[in-house]
PDB file of N, CA and C in Angstrom:
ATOM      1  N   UNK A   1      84.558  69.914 143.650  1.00  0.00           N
ATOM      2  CA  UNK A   1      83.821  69.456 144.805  1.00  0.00           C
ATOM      3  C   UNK A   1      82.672  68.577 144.305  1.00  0.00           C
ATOM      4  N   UNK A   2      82.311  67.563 144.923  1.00  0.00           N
ATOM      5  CA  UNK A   2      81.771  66.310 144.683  1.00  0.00           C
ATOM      6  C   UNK A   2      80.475  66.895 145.457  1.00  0.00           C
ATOM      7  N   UNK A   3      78.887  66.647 145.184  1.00  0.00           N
ATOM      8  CA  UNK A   3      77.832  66.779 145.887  1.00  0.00           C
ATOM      9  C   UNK A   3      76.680  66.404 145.666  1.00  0.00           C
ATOM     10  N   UNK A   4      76.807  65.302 147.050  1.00  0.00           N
ATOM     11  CA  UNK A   4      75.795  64.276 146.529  1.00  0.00           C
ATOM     12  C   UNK A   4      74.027  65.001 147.406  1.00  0.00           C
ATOM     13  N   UNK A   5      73.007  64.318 146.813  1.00  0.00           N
ATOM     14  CA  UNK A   5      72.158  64.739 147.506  1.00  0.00           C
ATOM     15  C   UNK A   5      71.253  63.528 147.782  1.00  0.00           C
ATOM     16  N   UNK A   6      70.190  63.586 149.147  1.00  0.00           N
ATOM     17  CA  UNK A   6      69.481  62.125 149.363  1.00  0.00           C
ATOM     18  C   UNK A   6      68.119  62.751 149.851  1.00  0.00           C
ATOM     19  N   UNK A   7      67.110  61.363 149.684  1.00  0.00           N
ATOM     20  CA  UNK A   7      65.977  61.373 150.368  1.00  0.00           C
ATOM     21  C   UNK A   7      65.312  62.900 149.350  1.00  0.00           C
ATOM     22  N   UNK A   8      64.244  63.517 150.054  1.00  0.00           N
ATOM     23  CA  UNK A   8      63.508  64.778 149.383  1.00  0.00           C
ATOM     24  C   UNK A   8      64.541  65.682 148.635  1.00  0.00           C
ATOM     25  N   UNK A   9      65.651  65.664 149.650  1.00  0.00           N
ATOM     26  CA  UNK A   9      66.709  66.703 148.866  1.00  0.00           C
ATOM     27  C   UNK A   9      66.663  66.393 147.806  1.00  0.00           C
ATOM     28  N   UNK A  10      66.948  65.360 147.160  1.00  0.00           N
ATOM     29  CA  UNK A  10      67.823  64.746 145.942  1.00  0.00           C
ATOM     30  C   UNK A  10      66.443  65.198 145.044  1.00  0.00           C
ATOM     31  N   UNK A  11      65.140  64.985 145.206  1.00  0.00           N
ATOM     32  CA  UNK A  11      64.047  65.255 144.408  1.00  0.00           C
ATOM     33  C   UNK A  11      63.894  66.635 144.462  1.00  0.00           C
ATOM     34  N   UNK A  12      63.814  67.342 144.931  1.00  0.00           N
ATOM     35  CA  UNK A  12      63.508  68.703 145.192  1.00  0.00           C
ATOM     36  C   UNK A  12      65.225  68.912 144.143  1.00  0.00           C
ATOM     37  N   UNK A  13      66.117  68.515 144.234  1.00  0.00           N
ATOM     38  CA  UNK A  13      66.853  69.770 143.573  1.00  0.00           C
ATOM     39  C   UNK A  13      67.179  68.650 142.090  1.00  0.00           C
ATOM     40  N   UNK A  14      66.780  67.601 142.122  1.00  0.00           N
ATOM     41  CA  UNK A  14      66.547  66.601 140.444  1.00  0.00           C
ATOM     42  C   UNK A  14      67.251  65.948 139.873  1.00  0.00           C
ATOM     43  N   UNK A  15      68.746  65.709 140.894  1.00  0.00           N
ATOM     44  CA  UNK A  15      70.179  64.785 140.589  1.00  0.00           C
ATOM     45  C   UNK A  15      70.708  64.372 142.108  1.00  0.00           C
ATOM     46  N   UNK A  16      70.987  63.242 141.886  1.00  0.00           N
ATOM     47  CA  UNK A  16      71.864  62.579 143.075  1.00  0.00           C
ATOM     48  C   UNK A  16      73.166  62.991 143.486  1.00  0.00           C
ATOM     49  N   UNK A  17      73.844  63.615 142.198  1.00  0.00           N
ATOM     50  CA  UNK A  17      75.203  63.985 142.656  1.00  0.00           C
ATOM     51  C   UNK A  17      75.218  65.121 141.603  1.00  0.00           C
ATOM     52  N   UNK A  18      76.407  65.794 141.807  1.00  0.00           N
ATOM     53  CA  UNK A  18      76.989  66.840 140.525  1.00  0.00           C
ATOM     54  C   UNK A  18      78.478  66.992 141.083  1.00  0.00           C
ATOM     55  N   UNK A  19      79.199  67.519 140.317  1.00  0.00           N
ATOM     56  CA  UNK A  19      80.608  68.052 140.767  1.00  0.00           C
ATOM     57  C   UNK A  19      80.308  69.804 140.233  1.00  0.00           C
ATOM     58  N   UNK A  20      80.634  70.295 141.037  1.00  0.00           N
ATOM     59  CA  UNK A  20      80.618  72.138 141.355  1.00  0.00           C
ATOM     60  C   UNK A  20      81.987  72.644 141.548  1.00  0.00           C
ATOM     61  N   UNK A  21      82.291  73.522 141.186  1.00  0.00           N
ATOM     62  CA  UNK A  21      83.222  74.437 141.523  1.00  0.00           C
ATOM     63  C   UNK A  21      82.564  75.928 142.060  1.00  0.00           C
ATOM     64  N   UNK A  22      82.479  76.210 143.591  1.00  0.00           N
ATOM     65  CA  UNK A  22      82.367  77.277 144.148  1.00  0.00           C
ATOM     66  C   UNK A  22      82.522  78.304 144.246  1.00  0.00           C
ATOM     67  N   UNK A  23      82.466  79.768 144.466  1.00  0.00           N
ATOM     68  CA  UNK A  23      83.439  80.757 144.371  1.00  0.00           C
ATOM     69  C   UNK A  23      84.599  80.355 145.447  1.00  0.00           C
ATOM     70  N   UNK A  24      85.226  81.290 145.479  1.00  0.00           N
ATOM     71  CA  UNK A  24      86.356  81.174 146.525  1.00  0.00           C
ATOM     72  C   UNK A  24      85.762  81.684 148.082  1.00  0.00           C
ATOM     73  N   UNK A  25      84.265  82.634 148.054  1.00  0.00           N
ATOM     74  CA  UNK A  25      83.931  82.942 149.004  1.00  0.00           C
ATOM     75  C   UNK A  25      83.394  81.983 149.807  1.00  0.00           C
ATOM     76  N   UNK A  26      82.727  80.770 148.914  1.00  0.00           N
ATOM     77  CA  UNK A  26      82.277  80.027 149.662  1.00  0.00           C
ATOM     78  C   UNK A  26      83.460  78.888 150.829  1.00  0.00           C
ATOM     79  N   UNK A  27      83.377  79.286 151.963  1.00  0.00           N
ATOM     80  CA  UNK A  27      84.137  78.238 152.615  1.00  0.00           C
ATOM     81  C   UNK A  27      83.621  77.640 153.387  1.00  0.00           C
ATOM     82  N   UNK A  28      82.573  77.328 153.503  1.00  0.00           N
ATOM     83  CA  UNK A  28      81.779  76.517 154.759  1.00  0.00           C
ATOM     84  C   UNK A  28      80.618  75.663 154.366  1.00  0.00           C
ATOM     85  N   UNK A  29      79.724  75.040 155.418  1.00  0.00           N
ATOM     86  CA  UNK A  29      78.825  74.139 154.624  1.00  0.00           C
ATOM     87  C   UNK A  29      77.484  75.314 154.369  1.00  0.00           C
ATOM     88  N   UNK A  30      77.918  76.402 155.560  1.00  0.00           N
ATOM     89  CA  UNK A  30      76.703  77.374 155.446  1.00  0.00           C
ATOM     90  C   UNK A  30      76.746  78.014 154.138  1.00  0.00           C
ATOM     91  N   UNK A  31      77.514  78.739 153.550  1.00  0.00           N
ATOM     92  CA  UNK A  31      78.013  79.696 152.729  1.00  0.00           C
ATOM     93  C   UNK A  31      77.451  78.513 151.109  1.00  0.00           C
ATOM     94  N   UNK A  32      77.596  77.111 151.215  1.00  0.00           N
ATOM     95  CA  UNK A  32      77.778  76.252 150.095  1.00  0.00           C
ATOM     96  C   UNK A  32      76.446  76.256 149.611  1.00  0.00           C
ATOM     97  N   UNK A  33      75.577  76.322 151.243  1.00  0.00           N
ATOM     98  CA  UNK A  33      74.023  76.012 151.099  1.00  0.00           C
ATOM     99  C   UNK A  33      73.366  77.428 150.694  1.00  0.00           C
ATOM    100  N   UNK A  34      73.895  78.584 150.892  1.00  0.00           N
ATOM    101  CA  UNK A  34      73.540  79.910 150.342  1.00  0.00           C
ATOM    102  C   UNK A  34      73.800  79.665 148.638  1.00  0.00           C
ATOM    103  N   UNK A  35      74.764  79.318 148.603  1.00  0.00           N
ATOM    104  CA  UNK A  35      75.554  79.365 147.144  1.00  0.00           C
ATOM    105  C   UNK A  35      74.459  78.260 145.936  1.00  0.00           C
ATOM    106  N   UNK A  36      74.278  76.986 146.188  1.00  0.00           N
ATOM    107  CA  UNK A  36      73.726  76.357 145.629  1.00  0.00           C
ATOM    108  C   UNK A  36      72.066  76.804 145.744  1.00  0.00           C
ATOM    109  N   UNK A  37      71.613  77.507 147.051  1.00  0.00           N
ATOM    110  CA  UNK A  37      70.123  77.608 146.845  1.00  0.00           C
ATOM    111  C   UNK A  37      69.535  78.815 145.463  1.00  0.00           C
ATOM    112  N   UNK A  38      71.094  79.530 145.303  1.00  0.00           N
ATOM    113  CA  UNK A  38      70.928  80.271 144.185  1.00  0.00           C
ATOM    114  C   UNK A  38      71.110  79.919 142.811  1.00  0.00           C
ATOM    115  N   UNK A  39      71.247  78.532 143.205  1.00  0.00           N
ATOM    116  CA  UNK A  39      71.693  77.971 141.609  1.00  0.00           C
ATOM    117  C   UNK A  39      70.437  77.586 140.669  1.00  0.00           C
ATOM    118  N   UNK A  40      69.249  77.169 141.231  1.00  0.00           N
ATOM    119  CA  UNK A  40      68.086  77.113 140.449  1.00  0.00           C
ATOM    120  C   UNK A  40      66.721  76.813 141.144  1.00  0.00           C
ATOM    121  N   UNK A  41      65.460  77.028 140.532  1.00  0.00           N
ATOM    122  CA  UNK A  41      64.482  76.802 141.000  1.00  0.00           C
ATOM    123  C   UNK A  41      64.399  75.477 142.926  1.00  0.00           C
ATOM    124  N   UNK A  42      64.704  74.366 142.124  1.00  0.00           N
ATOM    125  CA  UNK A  42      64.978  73.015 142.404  1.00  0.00           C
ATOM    126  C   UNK A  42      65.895  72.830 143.502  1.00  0.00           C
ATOM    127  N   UNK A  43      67.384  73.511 143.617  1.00  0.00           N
ATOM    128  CA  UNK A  43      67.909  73.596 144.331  1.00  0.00           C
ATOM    129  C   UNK A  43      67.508  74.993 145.396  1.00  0.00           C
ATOM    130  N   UNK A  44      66.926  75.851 145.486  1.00  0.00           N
ATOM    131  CA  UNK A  44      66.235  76.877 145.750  1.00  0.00           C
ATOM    132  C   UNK A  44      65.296  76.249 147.001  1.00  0.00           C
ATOM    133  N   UNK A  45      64.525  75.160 146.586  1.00  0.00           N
ATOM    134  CA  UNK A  45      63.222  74.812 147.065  1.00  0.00           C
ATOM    135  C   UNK A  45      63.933  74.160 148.290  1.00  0.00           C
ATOM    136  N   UNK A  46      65.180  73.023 147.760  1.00  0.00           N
ATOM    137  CA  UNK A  46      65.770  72.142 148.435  1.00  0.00           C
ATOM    138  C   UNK A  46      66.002  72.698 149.721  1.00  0.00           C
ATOM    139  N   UNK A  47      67.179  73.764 149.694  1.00  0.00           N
ATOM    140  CA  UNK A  47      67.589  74.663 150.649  1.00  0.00           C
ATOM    141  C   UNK A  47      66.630  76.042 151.197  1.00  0.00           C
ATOM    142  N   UNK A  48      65.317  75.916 150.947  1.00  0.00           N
ATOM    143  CA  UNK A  48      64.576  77.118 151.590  1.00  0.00           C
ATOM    144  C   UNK A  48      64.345  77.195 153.123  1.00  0.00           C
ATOM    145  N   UNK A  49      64.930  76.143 153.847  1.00  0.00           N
ATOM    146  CA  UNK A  49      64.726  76.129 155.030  1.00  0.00           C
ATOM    147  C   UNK A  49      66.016  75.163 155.394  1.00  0.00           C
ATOM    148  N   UNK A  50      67.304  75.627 155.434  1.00  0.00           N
ATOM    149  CA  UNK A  50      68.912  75.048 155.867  1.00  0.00           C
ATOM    150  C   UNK A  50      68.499  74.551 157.181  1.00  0.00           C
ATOM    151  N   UNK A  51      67.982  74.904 157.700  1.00  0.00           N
ATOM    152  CA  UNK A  51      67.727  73.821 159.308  1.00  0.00           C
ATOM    153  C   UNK A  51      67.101  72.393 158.886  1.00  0.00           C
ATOM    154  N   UNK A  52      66.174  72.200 157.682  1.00  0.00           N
ATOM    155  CA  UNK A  52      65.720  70.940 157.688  1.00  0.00           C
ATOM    156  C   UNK A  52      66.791  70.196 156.879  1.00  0.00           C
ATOM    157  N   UNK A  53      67.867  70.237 156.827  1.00  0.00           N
ATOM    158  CA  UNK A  53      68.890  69.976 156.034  1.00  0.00           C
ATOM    159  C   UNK A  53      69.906  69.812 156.828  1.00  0.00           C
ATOM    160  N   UNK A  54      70.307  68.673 156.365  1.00  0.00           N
ATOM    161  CA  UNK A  54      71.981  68.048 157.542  1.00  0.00           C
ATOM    162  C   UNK A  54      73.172  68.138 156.076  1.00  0.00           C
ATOM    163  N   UNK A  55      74.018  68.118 156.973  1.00  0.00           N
ATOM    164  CA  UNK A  55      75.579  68.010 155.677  1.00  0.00           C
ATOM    165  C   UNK A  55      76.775  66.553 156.531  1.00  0.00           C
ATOM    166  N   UNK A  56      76.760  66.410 155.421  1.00  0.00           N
ATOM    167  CA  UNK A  56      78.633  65.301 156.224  1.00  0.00           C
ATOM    168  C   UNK A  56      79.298  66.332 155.269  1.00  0.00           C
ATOM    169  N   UNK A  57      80.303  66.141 155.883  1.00  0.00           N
ATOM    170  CA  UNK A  57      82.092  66.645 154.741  1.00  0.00           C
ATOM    171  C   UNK A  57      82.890  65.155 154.548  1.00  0.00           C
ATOM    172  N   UNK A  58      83.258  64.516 153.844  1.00  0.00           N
ATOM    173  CA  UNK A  58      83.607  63.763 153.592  1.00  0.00           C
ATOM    174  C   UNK A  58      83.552  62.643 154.311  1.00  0.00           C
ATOM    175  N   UNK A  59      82.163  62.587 154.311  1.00  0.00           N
ATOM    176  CA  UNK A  59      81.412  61.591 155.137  1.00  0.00           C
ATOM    177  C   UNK A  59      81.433  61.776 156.577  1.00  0.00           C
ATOM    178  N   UNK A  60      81.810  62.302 157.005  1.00  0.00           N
ATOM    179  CA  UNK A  60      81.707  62.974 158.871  1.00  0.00           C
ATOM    180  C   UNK A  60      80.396  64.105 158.691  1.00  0.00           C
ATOM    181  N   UNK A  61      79.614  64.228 159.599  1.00  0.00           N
ATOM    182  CA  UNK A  61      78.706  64.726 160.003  1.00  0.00           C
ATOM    183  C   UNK A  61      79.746  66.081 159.892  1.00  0.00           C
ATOM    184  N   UNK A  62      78.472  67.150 159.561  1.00  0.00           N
ATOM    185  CA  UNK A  62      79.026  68.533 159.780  1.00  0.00           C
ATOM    186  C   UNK A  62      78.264  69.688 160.222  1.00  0.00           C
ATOM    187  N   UNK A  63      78.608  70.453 161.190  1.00  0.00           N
ATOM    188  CA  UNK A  63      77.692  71.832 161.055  1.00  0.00           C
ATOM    189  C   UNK A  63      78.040  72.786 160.095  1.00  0.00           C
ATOM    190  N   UNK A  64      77.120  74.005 160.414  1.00  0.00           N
ATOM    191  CA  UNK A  64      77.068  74.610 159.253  1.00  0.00           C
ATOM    192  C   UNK A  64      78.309  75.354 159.194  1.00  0.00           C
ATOM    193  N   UNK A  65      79.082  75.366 160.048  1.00  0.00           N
ATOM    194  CA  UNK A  65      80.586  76.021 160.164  1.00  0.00           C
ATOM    195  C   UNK A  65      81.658  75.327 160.065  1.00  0.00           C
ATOM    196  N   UNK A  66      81.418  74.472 159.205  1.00  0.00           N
ATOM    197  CA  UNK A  66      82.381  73.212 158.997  1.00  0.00           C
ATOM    198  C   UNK A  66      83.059  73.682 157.311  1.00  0.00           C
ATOM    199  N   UNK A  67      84.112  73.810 157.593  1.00  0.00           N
ATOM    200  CA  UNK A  67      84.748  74.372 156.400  1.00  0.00           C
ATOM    201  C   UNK A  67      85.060  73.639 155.386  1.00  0.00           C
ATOM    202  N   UNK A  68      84.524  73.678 154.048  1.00  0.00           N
ATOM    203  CA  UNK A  68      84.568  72.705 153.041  1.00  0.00           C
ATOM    204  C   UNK A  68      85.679  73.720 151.673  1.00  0.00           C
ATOM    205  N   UNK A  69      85.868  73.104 151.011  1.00  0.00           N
ATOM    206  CA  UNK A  69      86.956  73.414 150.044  1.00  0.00           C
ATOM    207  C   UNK A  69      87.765  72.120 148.656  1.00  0.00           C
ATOM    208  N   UNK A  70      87.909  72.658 147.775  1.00  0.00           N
ATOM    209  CA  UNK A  70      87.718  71.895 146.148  1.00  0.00           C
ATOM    210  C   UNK A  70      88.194  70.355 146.700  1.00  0.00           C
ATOM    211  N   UNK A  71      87.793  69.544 145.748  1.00  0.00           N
ATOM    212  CA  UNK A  71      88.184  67.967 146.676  1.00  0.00           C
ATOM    213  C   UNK A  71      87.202  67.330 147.826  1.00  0.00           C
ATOM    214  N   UNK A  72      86.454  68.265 148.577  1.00  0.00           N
ATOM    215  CA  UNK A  72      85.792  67.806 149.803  1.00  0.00           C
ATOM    216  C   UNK A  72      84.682  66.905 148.861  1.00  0.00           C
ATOM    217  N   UNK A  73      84.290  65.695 149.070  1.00  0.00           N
ATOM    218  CA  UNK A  73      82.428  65.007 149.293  1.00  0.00           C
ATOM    219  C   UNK A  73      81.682  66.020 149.668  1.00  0.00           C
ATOM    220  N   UNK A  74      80.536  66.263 149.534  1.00  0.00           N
ATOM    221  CA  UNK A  74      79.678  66.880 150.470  1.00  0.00           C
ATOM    222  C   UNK A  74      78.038  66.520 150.313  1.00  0.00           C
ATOM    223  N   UNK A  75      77.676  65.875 151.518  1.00  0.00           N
ATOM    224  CA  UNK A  75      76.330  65.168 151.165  1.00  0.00           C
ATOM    225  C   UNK A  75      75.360  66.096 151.895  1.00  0.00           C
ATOM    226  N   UNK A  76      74.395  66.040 151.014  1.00  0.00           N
ATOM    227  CA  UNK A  76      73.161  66.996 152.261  1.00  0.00           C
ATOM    228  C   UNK A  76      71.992  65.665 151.947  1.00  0.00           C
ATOM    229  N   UNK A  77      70.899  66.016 153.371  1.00  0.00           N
ATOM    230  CA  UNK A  77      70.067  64.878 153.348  1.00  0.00           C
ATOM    231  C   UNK A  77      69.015  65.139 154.311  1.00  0.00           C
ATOM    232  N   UNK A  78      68.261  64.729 154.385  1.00  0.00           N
ATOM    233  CA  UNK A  78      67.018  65.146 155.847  1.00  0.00           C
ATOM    234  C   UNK A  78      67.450  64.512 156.849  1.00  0.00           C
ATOM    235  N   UNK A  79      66.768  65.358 157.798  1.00  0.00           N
ATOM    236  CA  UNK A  79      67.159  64.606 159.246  1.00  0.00           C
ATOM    237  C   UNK A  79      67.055  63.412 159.378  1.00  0.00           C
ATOM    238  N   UNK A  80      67.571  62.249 159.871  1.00  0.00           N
ATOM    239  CA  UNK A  80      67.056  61.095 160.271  1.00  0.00           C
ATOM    240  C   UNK A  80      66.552  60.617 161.914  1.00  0.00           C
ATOM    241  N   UNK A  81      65.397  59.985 161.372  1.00  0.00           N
ATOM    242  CA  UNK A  81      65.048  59.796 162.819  1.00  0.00           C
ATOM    243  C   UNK A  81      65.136  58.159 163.430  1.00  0.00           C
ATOM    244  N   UNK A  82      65.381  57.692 164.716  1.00  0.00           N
ATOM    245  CA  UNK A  82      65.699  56.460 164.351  1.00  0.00           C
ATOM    246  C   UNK A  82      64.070  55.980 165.652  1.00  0.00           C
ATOM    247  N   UNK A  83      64.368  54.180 165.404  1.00  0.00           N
ATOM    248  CA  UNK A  83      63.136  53.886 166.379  1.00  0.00           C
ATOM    249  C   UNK A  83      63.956  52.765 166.893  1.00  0.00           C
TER     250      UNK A  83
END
């Protein structure tokens, strides 16, 4: 699984992308964002609050019940606001 990160995310957890392999428990974007906030300080900080945090799955917008699995993109990023 491919996972890119943008905007504060990407600073808060200290790489733009990585490739991960998940447990098998993880199947969703919720479960991914539990999974990685345990992966280190950085990524920890990133995900301490999953509501200020959006996901696509292979570039489509996703909620947090959007089922992801080996092969998927998966981007997280701050909200955007437009004017």
């Amino acid at each position: 699984m491919r996972v890119l990160y943008f905007a504060w995310v990407r600073q808060k957890v200290g790489m733009a992308e990585e490739e991960i392999s998940p447990p098998p428990e993880v199947r969703d974007v919720a479960g991914l964002v539990t999974w990685l906030a345990g992966r280190g300080p950085g990524h920890a900080a990133a995900f301490a609050d999953p509501r200020q945090v959006r996901a696509a799955v292979n570039q489509d917008f996703a909620p947090p019940d959007h089922p992801v699995g080996q092969g998927d993109e998966v981007a997280f990023f701050p909200p955007v606001t437009g004017g």
